[in-house]
C-alpha atoms as a PDB file:
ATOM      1  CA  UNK A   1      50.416 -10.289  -7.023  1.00  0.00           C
ATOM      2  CA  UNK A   2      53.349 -10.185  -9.554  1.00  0.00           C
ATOM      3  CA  UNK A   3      52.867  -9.042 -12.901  1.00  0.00           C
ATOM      4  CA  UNK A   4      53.454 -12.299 -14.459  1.00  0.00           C
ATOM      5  CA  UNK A   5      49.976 -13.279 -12.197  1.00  0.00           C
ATOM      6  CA  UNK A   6      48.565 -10.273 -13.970  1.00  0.00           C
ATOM      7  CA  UNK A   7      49.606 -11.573 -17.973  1.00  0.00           C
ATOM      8  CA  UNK A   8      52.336  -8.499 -17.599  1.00  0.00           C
ATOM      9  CA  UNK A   9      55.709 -10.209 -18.534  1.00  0.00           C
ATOM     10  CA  UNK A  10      58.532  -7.459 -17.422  1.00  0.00           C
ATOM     11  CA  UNK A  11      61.195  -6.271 -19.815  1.00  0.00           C
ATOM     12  CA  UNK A  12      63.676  -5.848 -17.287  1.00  0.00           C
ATOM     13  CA  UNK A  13      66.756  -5.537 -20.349  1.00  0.00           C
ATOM     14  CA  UNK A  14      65.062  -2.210 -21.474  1.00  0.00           C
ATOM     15  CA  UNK A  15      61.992  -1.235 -18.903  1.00  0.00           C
ATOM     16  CA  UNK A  16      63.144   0.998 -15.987  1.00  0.00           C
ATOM     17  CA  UNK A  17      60.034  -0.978 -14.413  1.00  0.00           C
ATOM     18  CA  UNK A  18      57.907  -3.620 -15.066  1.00  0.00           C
ATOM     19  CA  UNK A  19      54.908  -2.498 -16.947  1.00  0.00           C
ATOM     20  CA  UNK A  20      55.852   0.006 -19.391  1.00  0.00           C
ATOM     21  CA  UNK A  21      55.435  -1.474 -22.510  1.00  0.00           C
ATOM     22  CA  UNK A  22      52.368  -2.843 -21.860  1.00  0.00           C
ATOM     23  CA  UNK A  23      51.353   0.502 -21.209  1.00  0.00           C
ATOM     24  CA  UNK A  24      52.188   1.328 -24.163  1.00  0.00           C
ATOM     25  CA  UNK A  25      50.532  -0.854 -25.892  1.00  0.00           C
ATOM     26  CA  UNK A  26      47.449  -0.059 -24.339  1.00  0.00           C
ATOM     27  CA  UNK A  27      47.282   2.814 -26.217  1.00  0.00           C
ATOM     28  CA  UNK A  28      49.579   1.737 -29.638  1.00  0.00           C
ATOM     29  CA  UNK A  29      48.478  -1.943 -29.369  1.00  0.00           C
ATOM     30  CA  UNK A  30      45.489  -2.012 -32.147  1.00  0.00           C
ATOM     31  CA  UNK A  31      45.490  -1.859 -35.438  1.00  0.00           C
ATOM     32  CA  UNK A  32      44.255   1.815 -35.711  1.00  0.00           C
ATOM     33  CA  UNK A  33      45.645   4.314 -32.661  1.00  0.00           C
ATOM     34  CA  UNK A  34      48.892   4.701 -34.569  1.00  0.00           C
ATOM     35  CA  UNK A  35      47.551   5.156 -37.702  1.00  0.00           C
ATOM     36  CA  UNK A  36      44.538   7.944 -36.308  1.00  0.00           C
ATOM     37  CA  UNK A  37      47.965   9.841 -33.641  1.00  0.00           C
ATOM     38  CA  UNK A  38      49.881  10.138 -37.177  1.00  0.00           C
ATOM     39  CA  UNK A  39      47.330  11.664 -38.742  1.00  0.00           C
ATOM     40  CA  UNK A  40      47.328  14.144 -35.995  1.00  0.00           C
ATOM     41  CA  UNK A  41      50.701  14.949 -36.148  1.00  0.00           C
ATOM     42  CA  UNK A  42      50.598  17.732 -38.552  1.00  0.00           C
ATOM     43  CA  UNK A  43      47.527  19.267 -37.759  1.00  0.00           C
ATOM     44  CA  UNK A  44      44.039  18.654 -36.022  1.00  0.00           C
ATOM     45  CA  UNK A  45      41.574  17.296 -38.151  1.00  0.00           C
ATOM     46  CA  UNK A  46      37.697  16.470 -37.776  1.00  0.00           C
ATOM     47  CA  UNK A  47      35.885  13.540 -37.382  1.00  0.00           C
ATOM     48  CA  UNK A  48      35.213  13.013 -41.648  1.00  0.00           C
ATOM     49  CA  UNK A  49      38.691  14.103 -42.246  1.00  0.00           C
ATOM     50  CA  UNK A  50      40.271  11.355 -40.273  1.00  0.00           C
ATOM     51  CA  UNK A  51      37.773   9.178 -41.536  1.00  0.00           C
ATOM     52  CA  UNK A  52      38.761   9.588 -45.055  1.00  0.00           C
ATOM     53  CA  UNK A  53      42.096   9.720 -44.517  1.00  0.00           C
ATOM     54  CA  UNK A  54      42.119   6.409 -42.434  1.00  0.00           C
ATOM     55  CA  UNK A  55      40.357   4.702 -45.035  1.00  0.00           C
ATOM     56  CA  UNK A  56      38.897   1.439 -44.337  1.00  0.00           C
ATOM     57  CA  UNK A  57      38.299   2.459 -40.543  1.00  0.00           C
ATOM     58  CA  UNK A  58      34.243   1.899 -39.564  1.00  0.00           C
ATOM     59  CA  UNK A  59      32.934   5.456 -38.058  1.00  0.00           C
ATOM     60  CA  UNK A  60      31.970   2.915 -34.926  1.00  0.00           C
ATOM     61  CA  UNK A  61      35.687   1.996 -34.527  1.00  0.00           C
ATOM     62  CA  UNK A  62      36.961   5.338 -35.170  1.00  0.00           C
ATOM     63  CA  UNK A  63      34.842   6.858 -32.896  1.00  0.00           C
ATOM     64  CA  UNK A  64      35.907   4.316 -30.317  1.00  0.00           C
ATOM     65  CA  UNK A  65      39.571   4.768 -30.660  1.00  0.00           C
ATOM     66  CA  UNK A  66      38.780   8.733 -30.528  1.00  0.00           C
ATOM     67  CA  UNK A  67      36.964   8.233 -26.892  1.00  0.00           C
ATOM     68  CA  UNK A  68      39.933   5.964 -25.839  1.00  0.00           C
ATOM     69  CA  UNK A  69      42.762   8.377 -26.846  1.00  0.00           C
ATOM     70  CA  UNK A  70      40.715  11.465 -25.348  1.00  0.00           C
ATOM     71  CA  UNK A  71      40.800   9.028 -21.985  1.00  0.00           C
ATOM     72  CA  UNK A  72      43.932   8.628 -22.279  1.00  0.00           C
ATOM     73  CA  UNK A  73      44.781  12.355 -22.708  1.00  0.00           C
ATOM     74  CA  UNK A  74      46.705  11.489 -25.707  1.00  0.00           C
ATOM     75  CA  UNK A  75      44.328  13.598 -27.967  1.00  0.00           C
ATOM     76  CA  UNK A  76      41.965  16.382 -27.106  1.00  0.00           C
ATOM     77  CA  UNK A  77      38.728  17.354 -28.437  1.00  0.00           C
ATOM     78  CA  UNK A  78      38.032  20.702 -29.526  1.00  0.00           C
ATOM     79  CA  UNK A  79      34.092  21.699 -30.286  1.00  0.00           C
ATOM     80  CA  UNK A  80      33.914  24.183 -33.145  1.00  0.00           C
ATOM     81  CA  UNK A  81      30.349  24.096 -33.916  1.00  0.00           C
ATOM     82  CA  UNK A  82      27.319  24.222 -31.388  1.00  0.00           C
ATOM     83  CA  UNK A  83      24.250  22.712 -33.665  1.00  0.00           C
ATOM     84  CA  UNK A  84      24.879  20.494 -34.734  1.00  0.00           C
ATOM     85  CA  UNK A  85      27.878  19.462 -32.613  1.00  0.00           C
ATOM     86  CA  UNK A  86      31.220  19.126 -34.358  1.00  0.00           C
ATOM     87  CA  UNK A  87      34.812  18.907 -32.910  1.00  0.00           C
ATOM     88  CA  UNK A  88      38.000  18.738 -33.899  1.00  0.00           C
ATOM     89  CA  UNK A  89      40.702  16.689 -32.513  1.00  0.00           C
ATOM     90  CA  UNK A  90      44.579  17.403 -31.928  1.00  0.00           C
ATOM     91  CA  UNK A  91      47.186  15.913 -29.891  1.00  0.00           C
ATOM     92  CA  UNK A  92      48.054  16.906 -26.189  1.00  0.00           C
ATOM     93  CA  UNK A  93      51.786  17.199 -25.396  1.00  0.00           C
ATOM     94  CA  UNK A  94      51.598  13.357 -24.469  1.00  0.00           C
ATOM     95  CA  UNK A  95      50.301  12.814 -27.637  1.00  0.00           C
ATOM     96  CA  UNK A  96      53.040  14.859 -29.401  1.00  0.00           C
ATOM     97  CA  UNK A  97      55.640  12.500 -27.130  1.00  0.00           C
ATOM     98  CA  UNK A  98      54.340   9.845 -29.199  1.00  0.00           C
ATOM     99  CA  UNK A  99      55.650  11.119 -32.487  1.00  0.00           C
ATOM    100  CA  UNK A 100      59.076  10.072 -32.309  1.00  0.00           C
ATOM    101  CA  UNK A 101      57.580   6.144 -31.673  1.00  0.00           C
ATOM    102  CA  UNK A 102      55.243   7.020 -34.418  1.00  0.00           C
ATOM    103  CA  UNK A 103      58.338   8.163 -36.784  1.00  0.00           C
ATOM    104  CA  UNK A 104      60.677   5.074 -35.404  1.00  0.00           C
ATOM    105  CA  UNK A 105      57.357   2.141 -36.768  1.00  0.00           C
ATOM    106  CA  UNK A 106      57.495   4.004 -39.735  1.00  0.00           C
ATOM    107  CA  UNK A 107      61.210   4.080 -40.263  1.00  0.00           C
ATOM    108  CA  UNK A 108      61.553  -0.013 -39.422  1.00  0.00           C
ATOM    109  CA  UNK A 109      58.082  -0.356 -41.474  1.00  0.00           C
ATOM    110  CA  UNK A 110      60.290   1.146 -44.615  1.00  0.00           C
ATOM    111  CA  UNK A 111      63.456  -0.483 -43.994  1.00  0.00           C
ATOM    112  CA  UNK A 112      61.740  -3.982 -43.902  1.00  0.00           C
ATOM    113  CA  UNK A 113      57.948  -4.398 -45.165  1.00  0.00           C
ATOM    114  CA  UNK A 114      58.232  -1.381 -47.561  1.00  0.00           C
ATOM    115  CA  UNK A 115      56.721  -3.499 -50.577  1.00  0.00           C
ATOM    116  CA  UNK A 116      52.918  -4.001 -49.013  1.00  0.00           C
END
């Protein structure tokens, strides 16, 4: 099966093989991974930190995105309290790869859409 067959057009001007941006966007493609991994550049934060900071974000959808990156191994979770339990999450050295991508959206964000 080719990866047309499998909806995976190749990028063959700027992939070294088919497939890599859409892995990429399997973890950047939604409207909230980016956002949560740049809140996690700095520092690690909690579960009601991110949610404040990413306001606007459902707990249901943060959560979700949390469990996703921590598949991923693009963030780790980090229990600092037993009862009840509480963690706090921070990015693994593949997360951390991802700041430079992070910095690059934000650079073309300010260059062209600044004004939102």
């Amino acid at each position: 099966m080719t990866f047309q067959q499998l909806g995976k057009a190749p990028c063959t001007a700027i992939e070294s093989r088919p497939g890599c941006i859409q892995t990429a966007l399997g973890i950047l493609g939604d409207k909230w991974s980016p956002l949560l991994l740049g809140q996690l550049v700095d520092s690690s934060k909690t579960f009601g930190e991110l949610e404040v900071s990413l306001g606007g974000i459902s707990p249901k959808t943060l959560s979700e995105r949390l469990a996703r990156l921590c598949s991923e191994q693009v963030v780790a979770k980090h229990i600092y309290n037993q009862h009840p339990p509480r963690y706090r999450y921070e990015l693994t050295k593949k997360g951390q790869e991802l700041e430079e991508i992070l910095r690059a959206m934000a650079g073309w964000g300010d260059k062209y859409h600044a004004a939102l």
